[in-house]
Protein backbone atom coordinates (compact mmCIF):
# COMPACT_ATOMS: atom_id res chain seq x y z
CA UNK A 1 25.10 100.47 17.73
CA UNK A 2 23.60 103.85 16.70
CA UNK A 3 26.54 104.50 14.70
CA UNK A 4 26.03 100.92 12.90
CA UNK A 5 22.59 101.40 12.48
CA UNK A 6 23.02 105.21 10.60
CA UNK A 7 25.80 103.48 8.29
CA UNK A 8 23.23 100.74 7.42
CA UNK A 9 20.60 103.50 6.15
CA UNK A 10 22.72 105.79 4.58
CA UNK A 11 24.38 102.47 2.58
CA UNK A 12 20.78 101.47 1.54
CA UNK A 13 19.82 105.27 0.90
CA UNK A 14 22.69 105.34 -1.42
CA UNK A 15 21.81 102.24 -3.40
CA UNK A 16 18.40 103.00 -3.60
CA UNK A 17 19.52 106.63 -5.22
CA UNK A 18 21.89 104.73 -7.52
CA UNK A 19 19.52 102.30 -8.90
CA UNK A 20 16.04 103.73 -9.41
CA UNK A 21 15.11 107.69 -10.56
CA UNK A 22 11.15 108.67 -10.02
CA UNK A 23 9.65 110.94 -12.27
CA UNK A 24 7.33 113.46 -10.73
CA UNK A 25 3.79 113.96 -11.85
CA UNK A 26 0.54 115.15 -9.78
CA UNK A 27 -1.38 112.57 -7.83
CA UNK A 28 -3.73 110.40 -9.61
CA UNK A 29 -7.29 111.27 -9.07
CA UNK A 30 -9.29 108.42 -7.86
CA UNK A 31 -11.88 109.30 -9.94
CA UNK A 32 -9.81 108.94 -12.88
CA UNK A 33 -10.52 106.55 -16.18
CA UNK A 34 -8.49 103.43 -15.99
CA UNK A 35 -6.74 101.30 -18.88
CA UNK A 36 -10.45 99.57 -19.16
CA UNK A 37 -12.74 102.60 -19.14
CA UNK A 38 -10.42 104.97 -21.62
CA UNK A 39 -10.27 102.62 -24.48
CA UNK A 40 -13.97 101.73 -24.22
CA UNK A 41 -14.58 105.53 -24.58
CA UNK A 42 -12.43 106.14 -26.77
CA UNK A 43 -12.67 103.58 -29.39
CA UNK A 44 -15.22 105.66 -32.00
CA UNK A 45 -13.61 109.01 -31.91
CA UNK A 46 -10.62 109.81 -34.01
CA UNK A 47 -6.80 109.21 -33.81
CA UNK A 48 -6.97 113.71 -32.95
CA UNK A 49 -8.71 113.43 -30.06
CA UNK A 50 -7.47 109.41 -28.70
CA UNK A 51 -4.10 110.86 -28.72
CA UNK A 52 -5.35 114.59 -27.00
CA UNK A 53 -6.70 112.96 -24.21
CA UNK A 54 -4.52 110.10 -23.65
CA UNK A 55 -1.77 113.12 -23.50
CA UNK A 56 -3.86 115.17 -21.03
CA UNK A 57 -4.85 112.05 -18.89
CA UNK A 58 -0.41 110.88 -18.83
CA UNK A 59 0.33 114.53 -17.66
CA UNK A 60 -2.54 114.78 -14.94
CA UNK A 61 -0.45 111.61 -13.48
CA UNK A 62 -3.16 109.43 -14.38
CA UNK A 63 -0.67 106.56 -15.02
CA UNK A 64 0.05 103.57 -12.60
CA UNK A 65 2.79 103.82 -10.28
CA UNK A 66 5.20 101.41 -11.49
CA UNK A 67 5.53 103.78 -14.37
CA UNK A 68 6.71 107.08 -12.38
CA UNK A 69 10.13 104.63 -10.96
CA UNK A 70 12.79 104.23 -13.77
CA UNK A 71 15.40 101.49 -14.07
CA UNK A 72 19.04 102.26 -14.51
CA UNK A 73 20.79 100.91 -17.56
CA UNK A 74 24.65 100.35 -17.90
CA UNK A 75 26.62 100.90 -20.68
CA UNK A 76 30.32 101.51 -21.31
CA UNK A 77 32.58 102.33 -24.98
CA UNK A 78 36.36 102.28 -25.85
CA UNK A 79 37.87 105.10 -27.09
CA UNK A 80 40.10 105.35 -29.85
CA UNK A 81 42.85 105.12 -27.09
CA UNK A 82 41.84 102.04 -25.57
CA UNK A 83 40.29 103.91 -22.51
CA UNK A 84 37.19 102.77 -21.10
CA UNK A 85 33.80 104.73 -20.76
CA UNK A 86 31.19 103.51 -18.70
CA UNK A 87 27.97 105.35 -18.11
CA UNK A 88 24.44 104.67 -16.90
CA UNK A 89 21.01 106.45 -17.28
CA UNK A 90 17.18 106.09 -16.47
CA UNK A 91 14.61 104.45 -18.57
CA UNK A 92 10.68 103.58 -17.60
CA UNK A 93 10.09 100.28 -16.96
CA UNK A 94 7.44 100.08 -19.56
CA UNK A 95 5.92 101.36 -22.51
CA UNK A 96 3.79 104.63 -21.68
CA UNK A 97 0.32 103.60 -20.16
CA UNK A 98 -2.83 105.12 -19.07
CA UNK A 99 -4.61 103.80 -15.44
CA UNK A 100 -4.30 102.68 -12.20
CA UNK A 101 -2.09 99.77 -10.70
CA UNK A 102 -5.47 97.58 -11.19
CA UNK A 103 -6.57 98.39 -14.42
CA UNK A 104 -3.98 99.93 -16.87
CA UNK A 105 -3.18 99.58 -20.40
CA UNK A 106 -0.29 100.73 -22.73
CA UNK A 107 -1.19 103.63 -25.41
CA UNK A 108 0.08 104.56 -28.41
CA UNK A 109 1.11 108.06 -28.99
CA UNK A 110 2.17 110.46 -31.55
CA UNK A 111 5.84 111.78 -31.64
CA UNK A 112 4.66 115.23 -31.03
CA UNK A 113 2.08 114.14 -27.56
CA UNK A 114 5.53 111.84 -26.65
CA UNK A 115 7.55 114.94 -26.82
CA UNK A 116 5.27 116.87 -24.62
CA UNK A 117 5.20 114.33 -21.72
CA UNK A 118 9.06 113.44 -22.23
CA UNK A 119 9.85 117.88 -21.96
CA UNK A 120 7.55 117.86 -18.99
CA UNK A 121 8.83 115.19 -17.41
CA UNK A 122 12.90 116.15 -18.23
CA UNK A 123 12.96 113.24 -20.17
CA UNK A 124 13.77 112.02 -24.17
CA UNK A 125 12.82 109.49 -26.42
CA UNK A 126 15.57 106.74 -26.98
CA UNK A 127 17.50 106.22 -29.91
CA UNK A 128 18.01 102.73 -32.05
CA UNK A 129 21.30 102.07 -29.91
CA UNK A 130 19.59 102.92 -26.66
CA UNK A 131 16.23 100.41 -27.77
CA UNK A 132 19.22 97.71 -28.32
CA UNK A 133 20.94 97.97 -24.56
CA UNK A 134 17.22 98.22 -22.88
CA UNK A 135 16.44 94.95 -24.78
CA UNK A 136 19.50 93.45 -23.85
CA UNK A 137 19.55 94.40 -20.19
CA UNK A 138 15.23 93.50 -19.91
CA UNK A 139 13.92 91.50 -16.96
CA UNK A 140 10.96 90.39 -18.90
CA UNK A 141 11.62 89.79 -22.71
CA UNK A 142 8.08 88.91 -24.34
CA UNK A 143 8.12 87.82 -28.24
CA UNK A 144 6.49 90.34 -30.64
CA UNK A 145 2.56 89.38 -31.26
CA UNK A 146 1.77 91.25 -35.40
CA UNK A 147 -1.37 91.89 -35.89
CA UNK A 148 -2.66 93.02 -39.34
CA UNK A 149 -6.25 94.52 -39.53
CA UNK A 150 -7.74 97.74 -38.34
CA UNK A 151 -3.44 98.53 -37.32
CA UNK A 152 -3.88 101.98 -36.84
CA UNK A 153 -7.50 101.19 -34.75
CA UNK A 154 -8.24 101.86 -31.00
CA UNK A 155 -9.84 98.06 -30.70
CA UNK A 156 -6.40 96.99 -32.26
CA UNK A 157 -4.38 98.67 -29.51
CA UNK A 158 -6.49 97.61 -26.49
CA UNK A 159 -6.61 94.17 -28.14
CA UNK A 160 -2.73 94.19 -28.60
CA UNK A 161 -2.35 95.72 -24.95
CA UNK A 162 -4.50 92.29 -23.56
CA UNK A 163 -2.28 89.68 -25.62
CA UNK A 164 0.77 91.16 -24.09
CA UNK A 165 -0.55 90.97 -20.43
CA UNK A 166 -1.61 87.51 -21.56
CA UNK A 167 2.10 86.83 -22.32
CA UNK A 168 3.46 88.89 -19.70
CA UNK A 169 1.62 86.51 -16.89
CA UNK A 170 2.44 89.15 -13.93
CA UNK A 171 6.02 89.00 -14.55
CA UNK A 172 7.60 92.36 -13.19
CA UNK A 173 10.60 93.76 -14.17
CA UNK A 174 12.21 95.63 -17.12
CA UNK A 175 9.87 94.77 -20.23
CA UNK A 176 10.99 94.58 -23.91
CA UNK A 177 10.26 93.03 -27.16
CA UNK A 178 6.86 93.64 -26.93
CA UNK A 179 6.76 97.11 -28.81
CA UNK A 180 8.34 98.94 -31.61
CA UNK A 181 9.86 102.03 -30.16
CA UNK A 182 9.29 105.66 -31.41
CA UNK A 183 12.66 107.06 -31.61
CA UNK A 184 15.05 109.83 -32.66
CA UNK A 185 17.07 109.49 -35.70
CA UNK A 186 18.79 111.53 -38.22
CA UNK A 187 16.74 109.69 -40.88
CA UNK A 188 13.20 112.18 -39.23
CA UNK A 189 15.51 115.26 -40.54
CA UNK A 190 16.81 113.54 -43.53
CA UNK A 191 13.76 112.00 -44.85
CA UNK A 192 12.47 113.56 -48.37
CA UNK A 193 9.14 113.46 -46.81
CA UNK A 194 8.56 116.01 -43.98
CA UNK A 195 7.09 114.94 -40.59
CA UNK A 196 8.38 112.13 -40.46
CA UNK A 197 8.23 109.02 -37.46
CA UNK A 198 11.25 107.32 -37.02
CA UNK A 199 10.44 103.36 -35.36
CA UNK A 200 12.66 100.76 -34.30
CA UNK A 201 12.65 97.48 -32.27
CA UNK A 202 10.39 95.00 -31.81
CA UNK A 203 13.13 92.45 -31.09
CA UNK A 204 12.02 88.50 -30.92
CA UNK A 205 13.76 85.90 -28.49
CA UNK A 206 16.94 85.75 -30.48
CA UNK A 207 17.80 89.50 -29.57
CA UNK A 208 17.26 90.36 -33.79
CA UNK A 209 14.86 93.60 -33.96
CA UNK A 210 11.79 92.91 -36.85
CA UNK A 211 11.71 97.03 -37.21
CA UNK A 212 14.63 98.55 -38.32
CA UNK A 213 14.31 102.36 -38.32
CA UNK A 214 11.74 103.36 -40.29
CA UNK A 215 10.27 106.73 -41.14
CA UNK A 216 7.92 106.08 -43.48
CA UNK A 217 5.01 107.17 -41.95
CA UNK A 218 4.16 110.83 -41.43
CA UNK A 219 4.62 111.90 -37.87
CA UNK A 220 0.19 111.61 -36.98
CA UNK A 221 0.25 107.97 -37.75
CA UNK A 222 0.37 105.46 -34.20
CA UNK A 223 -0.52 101.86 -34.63
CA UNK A 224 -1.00 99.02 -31.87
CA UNK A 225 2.60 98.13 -32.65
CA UNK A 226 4.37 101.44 -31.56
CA UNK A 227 5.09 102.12 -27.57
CA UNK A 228 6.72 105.27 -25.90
CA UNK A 229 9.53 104.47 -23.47
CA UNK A 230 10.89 107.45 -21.79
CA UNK A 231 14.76 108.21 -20.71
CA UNK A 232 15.71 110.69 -18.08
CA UNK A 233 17.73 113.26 -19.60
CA UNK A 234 20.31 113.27 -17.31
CA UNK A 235 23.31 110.71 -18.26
CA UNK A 236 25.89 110.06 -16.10
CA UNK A 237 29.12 109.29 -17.54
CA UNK A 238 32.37 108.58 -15.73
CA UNK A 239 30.65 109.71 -12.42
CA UNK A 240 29.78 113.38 -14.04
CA UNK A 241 26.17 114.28 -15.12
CA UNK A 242 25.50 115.40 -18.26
CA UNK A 243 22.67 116.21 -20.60
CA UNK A 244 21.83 113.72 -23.19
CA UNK A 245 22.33 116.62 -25.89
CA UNK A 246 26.07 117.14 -24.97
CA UNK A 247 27.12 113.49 -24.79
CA UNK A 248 25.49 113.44 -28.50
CA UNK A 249 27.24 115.93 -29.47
CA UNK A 250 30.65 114.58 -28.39
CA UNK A 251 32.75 112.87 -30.75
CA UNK A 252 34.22 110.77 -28.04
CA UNK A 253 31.08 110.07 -25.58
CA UNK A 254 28.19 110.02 -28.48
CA UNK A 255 28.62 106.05 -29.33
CA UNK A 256 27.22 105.45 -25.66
CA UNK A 257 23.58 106.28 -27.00
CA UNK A 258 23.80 106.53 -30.63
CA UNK A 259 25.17 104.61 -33.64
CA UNK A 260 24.79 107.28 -35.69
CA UNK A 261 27.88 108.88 -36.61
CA UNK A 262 27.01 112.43 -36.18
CA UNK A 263 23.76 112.86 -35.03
CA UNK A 264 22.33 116.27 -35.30
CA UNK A 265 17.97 114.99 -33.95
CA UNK A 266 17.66 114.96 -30.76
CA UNK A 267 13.39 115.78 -30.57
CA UNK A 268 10.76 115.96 -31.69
C-alpha cells in the first residue's frame, strides 16, 4: 500500500516537472500597484519612465502568479536523413503583465527592458518560428483588436489590455493572437537603420499572422499592439538540455526554433 502510494507521487511529481517550469522572482509586495493603479499613474509621463518602472515593478515580482508558471511546447524536425527530432521548451502563458491575480494588465515594453527581465529570469525572447508553434499549440486563441490613434499612448495600451479581457471572458490557458510579439531576428542586425525592433505575429482565427517581421521602428518605440512573451532558455532536445544559443547555432537542430537559415541574433 505504502509502496503504491510513493509510486503514485513520484508518477505525478514527474509529470508535473515535465509539463510546467516556474520562473523565480521575489514575493509580491502587498502593497504593490496593480494593473489598475500603474496605468492610471502612469498615463502623463513619458514612454522613458512608463517603460523604467514597469521594468522595475516586473523584476520586484510584482506580476500575477499565473505569469511565474510556463507551459511546455512540443516541437519536432526531420533531418536531411529522414531522422526525427523532437524537442520541447518553456514559454509564459501570457504576454508580460504588471499586478496582482485581481487586478493585472499586460504592458508593453522596449526590447532593451524585455532583455533585462528575460537575462534575469534565464529566459529569451522568441523568434518568428517559435511565435508560429505557440499560436498553433494556444489554449485560448483571441482575434487581433487594431486600434489606430494615440498607438504608441499609455490610454491606448490600458484600453487595448481591457478589450482583450473583454474577449478573453476568463478563459485560462495558453493565450495567443492577441499581440504582436517582440522578437529576435537577423533582420535587427541586418537592418540599414541601427536599433532596430524586430515584430511578428498577431495571427487572426485562420492561423495567418497580420505582422510579418518588421523592424522598422527604432528599438524605443512600444505601441498597444506589441506584447513580451518569455521562453526559458533551456531546450530540451532528444531528452538532452541545451541552451537555446547552441541549438541555433546547429546546422542540424536550429530549424526547431528558427526559420532563418543561419541565424547569427540571439538578444537584444
Amino acid at each position: 500500500m505504502l509502496r503504491n502510494c510513493l509510486l503514485s507521487f513520484l508518477t505525478i511529481l514527474v509529470i508535473s516537472c515535465n509539463t510546467a517550469h516556474h520562473i523565480q522572482l521575489p514575493k509580491r509586495n502587498d502593497a504593490s500597484a496593480g494593473g489598475t493603479a500603474f496605468y492610471d499613474k502612469e498615463k502623463a509621463v513619458g514612454w522613458q519612465e512608463r517603460d523604467s518602472l514597469a521594468r522595475l515593478e516586473i523584476l520586484s515580482g510584482n506580476i500575477p502568479s499565473f505569469l511565474q508558471k510556463f507551459v511546455r511546447i512540443h516541437v519536432s524536425i526531420t533531418d536531411s536523413t529522414g531522422k526525427e527530432i523532437k524537442a520541447s521548451y518553456y514559454v509564459s502563458p501570457d504576454y508580460l503583465a504588471i499586478g496582482s491575480d485581481n487586478d493585472w494588465a499586460r504592458i508593453p515594453l522596449t526590447p532593451m527592458s524585455a532583455q533585462a527581465i528575460a537575462d534575469t529570469l534565464h529566459c529569451f525572447l522568441p523568434t518568428a518560428k517559435i511565435v508560429d508553434d505557440i499560436y498553433k499549440q494556444a489554449k485560448v486563441k483571441l482575434a487581433p483588436v487594431p486600434m489606430y490613434a494615440f498607438r504608441d499612448s499609455t490610454i491606448t495600451m490600458w484600453q487595448h489590455h481591457l478589450i482583450i479581457e473583454g474577449q478573453r471572458k476568463l478563459q485560462k490557458g495558453l493565450i495567443a493572437g492577441i499581440k504582436k510579439d517582440v522578437v529576435i531576428s537577423d533582420k535587427i542586425i541586418n537592418d540599414p537603420k541601427p536599433n532596430r525592433v524586430a515584430i511578428y505575429g498577431w495571427h487572426q482565427l485562420n492561423g495567418k499572422a497580420i505582422q510579418p517581421v518588421y523592424t522598422g521602428h527604432v528599438n524605443w518605440y512600444a505601441d498597444y499592439s506589441h506584447g513580451i512573451r518569455l521562453v526559458y532558455r533551456i531546450i530540451r532536445v532528444n531528452g538532452k538540455d541545451m541552451d537555446y544559443t547552441d541549438v541555433l547555432k546547429d546546422e542540424r537542430l536550429r530549424p526547431l526554433l528558427s526559420y532563418e537559415a543561419n541565424p547569427k541574433c540571439y538578444r537584444y
